[in-house]
N, C-alpha and C. Protein backbone atom coordinates (compact mmCIF):
# COMPACT_ATOMS: atom_id res chain seq x y z
N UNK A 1 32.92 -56.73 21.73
CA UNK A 1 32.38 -55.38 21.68
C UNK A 1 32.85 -54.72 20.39
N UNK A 2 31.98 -54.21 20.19
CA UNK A 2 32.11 -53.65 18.26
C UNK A 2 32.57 -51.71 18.61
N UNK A 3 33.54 -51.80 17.97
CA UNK A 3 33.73 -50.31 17.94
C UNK A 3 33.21 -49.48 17.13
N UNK A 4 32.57 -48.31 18.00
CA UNK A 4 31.47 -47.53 16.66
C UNK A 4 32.53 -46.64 15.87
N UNK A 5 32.18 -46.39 14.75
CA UNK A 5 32.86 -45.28 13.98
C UNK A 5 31.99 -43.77 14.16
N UNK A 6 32.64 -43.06 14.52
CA UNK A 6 32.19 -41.76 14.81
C UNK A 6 32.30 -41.41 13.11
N UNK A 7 31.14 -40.59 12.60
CA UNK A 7 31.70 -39.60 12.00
C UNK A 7 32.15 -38.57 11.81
N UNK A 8 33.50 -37.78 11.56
CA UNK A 8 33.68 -36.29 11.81
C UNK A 8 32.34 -35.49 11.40
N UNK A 9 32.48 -34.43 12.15
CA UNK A 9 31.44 -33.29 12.40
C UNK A 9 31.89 -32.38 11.57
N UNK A 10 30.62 -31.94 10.51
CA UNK A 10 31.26 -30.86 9.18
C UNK A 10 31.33 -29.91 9.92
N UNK A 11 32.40 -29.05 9.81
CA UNK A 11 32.66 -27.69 9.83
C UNK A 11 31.11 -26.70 9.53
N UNK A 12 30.84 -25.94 10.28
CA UNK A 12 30.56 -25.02 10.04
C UNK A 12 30.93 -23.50 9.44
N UNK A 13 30.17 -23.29 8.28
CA UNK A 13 31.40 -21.89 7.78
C UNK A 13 30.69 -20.73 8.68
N UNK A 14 31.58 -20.12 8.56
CA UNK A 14 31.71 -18.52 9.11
C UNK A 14 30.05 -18.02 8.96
N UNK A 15 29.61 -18.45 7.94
CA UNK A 15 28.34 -17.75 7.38
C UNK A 15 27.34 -18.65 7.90
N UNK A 16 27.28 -19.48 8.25
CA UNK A 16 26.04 -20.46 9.29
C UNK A 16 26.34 -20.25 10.74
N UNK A 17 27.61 -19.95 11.05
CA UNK A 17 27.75 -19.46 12.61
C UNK A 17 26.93 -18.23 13.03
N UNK A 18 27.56 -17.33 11.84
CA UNK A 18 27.01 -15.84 11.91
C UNK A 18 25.99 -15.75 11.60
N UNK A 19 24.98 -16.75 10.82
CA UNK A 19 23.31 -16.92 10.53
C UNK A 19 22.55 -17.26 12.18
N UNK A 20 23.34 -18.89 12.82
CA UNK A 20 22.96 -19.07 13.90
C UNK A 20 22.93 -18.17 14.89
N UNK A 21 24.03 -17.50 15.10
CA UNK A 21 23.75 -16.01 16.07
C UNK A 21 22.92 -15.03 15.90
N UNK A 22 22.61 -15.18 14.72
CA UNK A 22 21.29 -14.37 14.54
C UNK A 22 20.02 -14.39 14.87
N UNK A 23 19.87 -15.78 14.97
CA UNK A 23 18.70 -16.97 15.14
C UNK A 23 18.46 -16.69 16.79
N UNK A 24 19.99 -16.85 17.53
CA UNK A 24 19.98 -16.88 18.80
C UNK A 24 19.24 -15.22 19.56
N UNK A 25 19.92 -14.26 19.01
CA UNK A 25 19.41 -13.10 19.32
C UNK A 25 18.12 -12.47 19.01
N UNK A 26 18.13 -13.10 17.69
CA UNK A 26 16.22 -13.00 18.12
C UNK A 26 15.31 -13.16 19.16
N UNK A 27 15.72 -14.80 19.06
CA UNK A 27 15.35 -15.37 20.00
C UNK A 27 14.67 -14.99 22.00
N UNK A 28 16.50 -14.16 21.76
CA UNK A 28 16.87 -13.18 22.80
C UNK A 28 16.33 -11.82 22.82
N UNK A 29 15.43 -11.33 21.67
CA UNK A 29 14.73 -10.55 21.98
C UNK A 29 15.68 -9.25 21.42
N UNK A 30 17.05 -9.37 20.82
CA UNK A 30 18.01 -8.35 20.63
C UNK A 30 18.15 -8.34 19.29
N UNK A 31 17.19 -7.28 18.63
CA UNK A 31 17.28 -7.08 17.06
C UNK A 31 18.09 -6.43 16.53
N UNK A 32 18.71 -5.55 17.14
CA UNK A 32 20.11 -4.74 16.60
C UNK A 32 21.13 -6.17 15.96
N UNK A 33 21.29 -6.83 17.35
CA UNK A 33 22.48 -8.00 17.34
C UNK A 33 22.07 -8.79 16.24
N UNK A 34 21.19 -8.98 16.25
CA UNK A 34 21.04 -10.04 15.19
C UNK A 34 20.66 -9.56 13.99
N UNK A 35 20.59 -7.91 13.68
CA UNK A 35 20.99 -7.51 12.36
C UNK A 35 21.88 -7.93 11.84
N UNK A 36 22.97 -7.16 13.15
CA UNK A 36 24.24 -7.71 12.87
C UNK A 36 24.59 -8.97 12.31
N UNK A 37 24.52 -9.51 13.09
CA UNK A 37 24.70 -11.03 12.58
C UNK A 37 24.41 -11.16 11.12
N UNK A 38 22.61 -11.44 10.86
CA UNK A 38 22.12 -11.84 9.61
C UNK A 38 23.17 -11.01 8.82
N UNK A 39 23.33 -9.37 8.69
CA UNK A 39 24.01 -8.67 7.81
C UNK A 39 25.78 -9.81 7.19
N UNK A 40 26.14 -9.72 8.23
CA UNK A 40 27.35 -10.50 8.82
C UNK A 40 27.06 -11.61 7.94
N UNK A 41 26.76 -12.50 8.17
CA UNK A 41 26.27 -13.99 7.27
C UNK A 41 25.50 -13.88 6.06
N UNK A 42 25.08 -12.84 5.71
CA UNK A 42 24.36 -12.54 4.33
C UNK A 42 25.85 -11.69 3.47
N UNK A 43 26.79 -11.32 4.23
CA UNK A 43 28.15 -10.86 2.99
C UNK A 43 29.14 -12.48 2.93
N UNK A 44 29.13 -12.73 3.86
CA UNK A 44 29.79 -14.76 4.09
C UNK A 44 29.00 -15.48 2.88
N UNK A 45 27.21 -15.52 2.97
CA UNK A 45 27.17 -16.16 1.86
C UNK A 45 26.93 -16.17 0.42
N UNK A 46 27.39 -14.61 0.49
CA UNK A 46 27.24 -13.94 -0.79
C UNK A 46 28.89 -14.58 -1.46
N UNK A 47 30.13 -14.18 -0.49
CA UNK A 47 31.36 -14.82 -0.35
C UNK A 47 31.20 -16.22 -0.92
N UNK A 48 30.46 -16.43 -0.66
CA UNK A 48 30.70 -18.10 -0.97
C UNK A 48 29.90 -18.68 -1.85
N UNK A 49 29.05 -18.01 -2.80
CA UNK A 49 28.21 -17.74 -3.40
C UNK A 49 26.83 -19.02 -3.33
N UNK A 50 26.41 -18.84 -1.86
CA UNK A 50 25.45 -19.83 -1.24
C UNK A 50 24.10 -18.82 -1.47
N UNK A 51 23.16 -19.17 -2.80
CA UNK A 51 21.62 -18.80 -2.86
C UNK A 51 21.31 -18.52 -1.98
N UNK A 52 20.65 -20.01 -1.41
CA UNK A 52 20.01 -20.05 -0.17
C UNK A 52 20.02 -19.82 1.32
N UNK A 53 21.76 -19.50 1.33
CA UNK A 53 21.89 -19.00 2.36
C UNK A 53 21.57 -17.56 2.38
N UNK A 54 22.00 -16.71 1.45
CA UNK A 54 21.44 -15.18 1.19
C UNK A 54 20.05 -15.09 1.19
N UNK A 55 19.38 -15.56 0.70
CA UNK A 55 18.65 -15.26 0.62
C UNK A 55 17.63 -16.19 2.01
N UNK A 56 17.68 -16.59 2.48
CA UNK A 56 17.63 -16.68 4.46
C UNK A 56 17.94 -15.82 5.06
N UNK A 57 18.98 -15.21 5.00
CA UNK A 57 19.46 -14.14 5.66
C UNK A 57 18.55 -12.87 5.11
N UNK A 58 19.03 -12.64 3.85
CA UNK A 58 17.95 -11.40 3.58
C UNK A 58 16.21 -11.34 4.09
N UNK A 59 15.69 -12.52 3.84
CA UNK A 59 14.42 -12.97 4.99
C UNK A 59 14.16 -12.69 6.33
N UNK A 60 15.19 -12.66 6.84
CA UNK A 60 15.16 -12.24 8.09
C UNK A 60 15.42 -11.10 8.48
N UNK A 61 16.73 -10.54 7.71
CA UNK A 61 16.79 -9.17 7.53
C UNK A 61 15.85 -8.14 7.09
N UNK A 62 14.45 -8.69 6.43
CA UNK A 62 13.68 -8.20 5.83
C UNK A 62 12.50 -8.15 7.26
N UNK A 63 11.94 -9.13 8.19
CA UNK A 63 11.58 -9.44 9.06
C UNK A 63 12.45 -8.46 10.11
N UNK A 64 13.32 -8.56 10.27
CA UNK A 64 13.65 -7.45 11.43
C UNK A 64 13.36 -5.60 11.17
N UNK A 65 13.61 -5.40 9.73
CA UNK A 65 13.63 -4.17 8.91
C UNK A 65 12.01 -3.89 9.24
N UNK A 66 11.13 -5.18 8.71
CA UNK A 66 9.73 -4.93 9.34
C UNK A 66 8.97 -4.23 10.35
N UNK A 67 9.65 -5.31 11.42
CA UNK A 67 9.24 -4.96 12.66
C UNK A 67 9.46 -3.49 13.25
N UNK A 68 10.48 -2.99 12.72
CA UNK A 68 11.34 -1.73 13.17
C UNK A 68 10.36 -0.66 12.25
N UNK A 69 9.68 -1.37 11.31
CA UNK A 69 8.90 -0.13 10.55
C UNK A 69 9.55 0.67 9.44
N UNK A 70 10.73 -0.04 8.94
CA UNK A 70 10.95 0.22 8.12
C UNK A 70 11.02 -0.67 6.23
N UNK A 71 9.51 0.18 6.08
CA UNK A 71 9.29 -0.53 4.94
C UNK A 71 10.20 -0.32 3.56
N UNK A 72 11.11 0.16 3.55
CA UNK A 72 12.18 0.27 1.99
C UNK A 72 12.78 -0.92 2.42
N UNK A 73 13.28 -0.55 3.54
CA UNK A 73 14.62 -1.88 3.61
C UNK A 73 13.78 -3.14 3.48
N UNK A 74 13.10 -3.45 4.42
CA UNK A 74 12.29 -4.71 4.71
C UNK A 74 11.56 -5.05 2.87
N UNK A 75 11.09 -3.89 2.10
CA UNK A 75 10.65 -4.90 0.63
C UNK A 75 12.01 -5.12 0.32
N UNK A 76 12.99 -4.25 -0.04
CA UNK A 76 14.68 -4.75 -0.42
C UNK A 76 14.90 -6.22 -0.13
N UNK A 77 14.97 -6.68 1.11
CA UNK A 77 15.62 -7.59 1.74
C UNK A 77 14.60 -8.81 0.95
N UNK A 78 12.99 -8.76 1.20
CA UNK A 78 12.39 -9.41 0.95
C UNK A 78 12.32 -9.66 -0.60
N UNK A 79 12.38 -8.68 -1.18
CA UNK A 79 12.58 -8.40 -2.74
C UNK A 79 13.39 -9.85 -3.57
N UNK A 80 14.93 -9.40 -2.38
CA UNK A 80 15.73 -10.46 -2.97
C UNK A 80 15.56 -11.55 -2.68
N UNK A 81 15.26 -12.21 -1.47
CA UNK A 81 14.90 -13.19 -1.05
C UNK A 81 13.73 -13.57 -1.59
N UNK A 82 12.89 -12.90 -2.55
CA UNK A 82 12.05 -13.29 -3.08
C UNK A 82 12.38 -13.94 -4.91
N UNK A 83 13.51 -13.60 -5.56
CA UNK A 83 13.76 -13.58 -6.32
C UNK A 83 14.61 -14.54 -6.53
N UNK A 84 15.61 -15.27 -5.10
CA UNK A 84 15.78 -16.33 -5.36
C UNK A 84 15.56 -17.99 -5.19
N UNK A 85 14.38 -17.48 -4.38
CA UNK A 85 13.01 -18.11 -3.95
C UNK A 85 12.44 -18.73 -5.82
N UNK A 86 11.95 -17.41 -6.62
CA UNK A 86 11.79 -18.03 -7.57
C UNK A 86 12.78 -18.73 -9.08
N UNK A 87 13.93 -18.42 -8.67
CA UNK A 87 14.72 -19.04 -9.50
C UNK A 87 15.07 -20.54 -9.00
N UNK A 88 15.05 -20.87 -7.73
CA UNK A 88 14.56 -22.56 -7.12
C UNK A 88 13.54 -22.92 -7.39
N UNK A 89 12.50 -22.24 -7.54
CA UNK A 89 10.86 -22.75 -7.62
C UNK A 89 10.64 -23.37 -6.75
N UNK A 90 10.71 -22.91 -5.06
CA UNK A 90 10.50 -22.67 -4.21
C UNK A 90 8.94 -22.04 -3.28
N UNK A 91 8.14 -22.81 -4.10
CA UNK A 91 6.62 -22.17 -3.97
C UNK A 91 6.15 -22.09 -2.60
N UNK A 92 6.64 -22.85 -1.53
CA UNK A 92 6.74 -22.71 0.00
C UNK A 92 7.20 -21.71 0.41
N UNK A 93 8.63 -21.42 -0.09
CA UNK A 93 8.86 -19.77 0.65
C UNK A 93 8.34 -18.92 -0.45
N UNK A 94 8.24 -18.22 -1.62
CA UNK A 94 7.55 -17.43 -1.79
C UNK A 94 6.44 -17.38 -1.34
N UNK A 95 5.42 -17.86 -0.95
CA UNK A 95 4.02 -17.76 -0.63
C UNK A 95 4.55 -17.29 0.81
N UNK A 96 5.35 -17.18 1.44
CA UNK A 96 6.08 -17.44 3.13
C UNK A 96 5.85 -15.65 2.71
N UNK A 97 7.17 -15.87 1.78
CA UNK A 97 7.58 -13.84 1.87
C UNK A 97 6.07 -13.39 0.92
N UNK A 98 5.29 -13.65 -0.04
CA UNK A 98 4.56 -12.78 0.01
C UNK A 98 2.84 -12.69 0.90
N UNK A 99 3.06 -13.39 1.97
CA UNK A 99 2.44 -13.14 3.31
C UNK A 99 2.87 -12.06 4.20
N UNK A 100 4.13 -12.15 4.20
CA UNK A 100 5.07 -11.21 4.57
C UNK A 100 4.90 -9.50 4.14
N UNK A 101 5.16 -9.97 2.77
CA UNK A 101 4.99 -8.13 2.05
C UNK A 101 3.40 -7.99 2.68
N UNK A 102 2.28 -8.59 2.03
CA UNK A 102 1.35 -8.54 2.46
C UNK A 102 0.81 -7.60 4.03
N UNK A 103 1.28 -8.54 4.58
CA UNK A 103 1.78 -7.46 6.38
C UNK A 103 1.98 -6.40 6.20
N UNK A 104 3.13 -6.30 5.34
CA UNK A 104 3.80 -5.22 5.72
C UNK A 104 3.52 -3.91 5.01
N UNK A 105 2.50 -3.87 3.93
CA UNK A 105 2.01 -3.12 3.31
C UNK A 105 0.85 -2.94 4.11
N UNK A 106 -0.10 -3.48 4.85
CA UNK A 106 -0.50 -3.29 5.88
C UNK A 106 -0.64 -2.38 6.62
N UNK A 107 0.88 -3.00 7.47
CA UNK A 107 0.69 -2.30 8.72
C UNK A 107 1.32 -0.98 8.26
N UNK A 108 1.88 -0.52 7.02
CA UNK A 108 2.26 0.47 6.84
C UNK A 108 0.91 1.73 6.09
N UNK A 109 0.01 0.91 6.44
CA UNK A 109 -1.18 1.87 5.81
C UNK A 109 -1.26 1.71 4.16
N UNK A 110 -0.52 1.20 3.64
CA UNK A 110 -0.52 1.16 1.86
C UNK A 110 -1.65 -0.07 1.91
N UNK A 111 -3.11 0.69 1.66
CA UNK A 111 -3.77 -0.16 1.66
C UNK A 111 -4.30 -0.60 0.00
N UNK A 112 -3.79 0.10 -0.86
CA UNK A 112 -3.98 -0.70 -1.90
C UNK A 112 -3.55 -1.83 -2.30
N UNK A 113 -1.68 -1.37 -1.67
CA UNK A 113 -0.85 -2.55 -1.94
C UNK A 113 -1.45 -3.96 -0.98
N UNK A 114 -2.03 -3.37 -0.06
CA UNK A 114 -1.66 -4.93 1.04
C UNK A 114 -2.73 -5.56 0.20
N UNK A 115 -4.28 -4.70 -0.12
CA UNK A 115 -5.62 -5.74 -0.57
C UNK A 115 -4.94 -6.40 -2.05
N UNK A 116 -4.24 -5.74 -2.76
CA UNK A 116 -3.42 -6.74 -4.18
C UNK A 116 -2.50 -7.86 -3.57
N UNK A 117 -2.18 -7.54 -2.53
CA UNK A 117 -1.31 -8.51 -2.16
C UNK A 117 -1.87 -9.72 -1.57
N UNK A 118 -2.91 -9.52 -0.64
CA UNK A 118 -3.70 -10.61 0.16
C UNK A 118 -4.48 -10.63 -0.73
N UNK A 119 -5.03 -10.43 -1.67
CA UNK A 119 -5.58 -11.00 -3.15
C UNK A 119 -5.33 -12.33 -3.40
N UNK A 120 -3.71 -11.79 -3.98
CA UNK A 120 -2.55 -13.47 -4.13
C UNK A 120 -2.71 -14.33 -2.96
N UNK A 121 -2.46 -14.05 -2.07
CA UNK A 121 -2.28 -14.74 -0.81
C UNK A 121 -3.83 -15.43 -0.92
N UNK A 122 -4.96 -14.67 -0.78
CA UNK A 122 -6.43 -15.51 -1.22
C UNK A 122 -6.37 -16.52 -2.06
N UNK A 123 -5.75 -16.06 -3.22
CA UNK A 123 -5.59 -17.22 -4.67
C UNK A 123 -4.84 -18.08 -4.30
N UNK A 124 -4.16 -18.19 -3.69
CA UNK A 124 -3.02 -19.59 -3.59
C UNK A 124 -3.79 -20.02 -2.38
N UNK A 125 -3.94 -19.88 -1.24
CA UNK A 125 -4.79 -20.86 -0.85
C UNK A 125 -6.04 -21.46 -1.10
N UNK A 126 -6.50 -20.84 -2.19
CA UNK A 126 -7.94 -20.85 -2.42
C UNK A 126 -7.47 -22.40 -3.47
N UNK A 127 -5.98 -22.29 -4.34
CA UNK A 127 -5.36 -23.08 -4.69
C UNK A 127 -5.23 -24.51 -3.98
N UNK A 128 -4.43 -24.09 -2.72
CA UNK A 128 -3.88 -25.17 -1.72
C UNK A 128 -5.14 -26.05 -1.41
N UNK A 129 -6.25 -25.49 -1.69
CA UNK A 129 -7.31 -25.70 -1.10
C UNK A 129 -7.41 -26.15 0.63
N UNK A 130 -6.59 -24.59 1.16
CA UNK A 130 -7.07 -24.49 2.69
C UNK A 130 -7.93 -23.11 3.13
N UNK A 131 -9.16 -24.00 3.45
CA UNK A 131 -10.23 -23.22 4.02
C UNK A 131 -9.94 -22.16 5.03
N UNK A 132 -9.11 -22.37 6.23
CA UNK A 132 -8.74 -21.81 7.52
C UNK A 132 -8.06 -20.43 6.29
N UNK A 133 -7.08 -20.65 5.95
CA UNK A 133 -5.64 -19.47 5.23
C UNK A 133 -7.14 -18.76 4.39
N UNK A 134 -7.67 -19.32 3.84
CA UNK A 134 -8.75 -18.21 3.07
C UNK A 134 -9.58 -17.57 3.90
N UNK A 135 -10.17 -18.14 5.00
CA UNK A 135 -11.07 -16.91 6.01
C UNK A 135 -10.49 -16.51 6.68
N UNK A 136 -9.25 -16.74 6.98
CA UNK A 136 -8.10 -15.90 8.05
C UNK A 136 -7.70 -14.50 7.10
N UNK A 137 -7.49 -14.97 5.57
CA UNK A 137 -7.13 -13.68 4.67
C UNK A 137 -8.35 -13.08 4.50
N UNK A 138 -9.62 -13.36 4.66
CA UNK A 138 -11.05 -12.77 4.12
C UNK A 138 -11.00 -11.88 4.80
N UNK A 139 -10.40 -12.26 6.66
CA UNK A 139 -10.58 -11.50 7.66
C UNK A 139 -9.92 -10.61 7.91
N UNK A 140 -8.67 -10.55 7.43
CA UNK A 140 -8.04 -9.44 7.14
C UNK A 140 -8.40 -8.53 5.91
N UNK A 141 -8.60 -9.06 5.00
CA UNK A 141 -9.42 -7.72 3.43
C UNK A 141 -9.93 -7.10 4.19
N UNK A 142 -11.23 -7.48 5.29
CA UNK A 142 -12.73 -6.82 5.72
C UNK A 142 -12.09 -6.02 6.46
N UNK A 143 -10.92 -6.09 7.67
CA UNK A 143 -10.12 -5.14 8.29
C UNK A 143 -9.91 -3.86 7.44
N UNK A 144 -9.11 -4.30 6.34
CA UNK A 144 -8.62 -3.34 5.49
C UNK A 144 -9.33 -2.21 4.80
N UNK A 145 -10.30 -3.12 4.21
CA UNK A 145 -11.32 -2.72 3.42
C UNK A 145 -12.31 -1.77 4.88
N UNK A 146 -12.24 -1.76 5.68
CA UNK A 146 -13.03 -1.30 6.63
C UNK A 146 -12.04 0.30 7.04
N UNK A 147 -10.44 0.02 6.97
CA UNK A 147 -9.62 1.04 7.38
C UNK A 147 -9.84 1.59 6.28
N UNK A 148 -9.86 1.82 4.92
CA UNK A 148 -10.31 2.51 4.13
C UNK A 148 -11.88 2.91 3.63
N UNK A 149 -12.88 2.75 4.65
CA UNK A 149 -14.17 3.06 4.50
C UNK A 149 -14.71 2.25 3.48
N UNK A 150 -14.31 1.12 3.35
CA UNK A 150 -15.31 0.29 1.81
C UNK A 150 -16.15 -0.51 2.76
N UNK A 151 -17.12 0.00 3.19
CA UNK A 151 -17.84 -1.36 4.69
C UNK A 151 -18.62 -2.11 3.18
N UNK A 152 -18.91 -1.64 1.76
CA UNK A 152 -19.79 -2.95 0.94
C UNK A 152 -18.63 -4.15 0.97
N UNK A 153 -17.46 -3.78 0.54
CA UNK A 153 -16.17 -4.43 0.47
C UNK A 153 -15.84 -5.44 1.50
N UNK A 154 -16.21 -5.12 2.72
CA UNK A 154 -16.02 -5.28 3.75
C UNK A 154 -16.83 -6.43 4.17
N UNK A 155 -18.22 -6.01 4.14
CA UNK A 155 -19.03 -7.28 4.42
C UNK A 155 -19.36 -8.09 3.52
N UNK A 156 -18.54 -8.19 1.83
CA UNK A 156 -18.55 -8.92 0.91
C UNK A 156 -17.43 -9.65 1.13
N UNK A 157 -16.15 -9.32 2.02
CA UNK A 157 -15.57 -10.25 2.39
C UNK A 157 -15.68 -11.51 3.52
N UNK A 158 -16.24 -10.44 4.55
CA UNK A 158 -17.30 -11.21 5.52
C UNK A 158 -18.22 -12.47 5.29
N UNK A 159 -19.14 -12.49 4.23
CA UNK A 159 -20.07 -13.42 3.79
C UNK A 159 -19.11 -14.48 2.83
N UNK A 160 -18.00 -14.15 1.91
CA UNK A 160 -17.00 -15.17 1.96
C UNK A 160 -16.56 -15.66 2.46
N UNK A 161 -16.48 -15.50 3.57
CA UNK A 161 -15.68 -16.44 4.88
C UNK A 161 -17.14 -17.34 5.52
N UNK A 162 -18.28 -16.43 5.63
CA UNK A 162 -19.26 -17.08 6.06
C UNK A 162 -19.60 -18.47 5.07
N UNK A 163 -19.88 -18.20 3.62
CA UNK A 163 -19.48 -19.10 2.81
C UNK A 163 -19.25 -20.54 2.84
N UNK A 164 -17.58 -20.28 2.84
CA UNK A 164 -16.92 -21.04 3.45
C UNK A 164 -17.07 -22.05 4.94
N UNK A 165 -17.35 -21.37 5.57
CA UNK A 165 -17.60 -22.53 6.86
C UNK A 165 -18.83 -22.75 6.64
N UNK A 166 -19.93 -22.33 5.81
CA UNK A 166 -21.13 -22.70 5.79
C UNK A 166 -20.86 -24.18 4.93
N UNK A 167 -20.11 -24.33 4.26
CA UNK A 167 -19.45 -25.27 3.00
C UNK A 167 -19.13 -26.47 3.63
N UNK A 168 -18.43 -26.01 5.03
CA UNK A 168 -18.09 -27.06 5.77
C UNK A 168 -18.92 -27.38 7.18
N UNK A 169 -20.29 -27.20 6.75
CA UNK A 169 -21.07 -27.08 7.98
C UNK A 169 -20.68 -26.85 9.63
N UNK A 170 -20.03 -25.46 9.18
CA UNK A 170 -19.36 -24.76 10.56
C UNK A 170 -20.69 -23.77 10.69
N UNK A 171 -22.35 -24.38 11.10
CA UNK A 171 -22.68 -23.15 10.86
C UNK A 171 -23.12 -21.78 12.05
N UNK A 172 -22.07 -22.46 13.37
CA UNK A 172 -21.79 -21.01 14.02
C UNK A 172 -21.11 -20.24 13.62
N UNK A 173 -19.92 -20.81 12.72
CA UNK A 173 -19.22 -19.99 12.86
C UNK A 173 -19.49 -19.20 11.20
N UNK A 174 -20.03 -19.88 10.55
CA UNK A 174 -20.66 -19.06 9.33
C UNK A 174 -21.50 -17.82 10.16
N UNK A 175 -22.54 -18.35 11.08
CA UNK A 175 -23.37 -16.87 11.46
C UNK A 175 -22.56 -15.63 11.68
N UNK A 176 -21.20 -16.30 12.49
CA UNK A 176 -20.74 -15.05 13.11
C UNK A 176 -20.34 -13.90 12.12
N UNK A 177 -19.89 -14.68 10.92
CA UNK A 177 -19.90 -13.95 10.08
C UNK A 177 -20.70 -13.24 8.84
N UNK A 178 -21.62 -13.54 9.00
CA UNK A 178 -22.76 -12.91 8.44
C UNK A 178 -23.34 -11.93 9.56
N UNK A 179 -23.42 -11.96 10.68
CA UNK A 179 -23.56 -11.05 11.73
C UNK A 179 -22.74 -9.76 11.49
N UNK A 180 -21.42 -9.87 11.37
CA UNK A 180 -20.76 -9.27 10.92
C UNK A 180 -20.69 -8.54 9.64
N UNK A 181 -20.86 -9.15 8.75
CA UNK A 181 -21.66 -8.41 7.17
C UNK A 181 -22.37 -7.58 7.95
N UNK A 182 -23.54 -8.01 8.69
CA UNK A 182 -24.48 -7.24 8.64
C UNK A 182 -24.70 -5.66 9.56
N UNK A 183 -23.33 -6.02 10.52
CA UNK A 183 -23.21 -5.04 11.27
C UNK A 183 -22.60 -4.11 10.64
N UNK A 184 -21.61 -3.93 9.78
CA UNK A 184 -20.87 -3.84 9.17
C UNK A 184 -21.30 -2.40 7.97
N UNK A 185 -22.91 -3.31 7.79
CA UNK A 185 -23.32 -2.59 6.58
C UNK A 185 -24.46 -1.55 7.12
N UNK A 186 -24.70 -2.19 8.55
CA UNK A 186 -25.50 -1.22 9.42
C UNK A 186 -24.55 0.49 9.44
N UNK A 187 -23.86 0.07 9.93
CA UNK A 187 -22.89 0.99 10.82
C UNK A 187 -22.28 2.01 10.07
């Protein structure tokens, strides 16, 4: 019988414990706590001078700041986490957080900012070349563009999406959206 070698188990620092509890209380539905936390593990890995751990933490911190409706803190958090996103060249999470701002200019009514923002968000998938992320963002402009009274705007985003699945001979689901243009421009 062969004896296995265990390997010791790395330590966890202070600042991935206090990240994971953060993780957990979300989870749990308890956003105060897991301010805490992230806050907590975002000064640990500032301490320890871990990028990517700060800037995870500030992500999330930016995501909870969100949800709560508060848009200063939430671009802050995201800001930074966005900044060292691009000093990795990290093109997965930036495109992550500026989906994110995107939202959140949004739901905060700054509708100039969100349509510049889901602009980008259009261009890089239009990049990635994924069809779904471009009529999912079309479908949000026409929202937007609709909360600010642009219905031409609106059903010019509409018939881009129609477009599109027409491209990929989706063509119910192209009608639906040309239905939509057209109601759009009725109304």
């Amino acid at each position: 019988m062969t004896e296995q070698k265990q390997e010791p188990k790395e330590e966890k620092s202070q600042a991935q414990l206090d990240y994971e509890a953060g993780q957990e209380f979300l989870k749990n539905l308890e956003p105060a706590q897991a301010a805490n936390a992230f806050h907590n593990a975002l000064i640990a890995y500032e301490q320890e001078s871990n990028e990517i751990g700060v800037a995870n933490a500030a992500d999330k911190l930016g995501d909870i700041c969100a949800a709560r409706g508060d848009v200063a803190m939430a671009l802050s958090h995201y800001d930074r986490a966005y900044a060292i996103c691009q000093k990795q060249a990290d093109r997965f999470s930036l495109f992550s957080i500026e989906k994110k701002k995107a939202k959140l200019m949004y739901d905060a009514k700054d509708y100039d900012q969100a349509i510049r923002l889901y602009g980008e968000v259009l261009n890089e998938y239009s990049a990635l070349r994924n069809p779904q992320g471009s009529v999912d963002t079309l479908e949000i402009l026409a929202e937007i563009y609709l909360a600010k009274g642009e219905k031409s705007k609106a059903a010019d985003s509409y018939r881009t999406a129609a477009a599109i699945h027409q491209s990929f001979k989706h063509s119910r689901h192209a009608e639906q959206f040309r239905q939509k243009a057209a109601e759009v421009e009725k109304g």
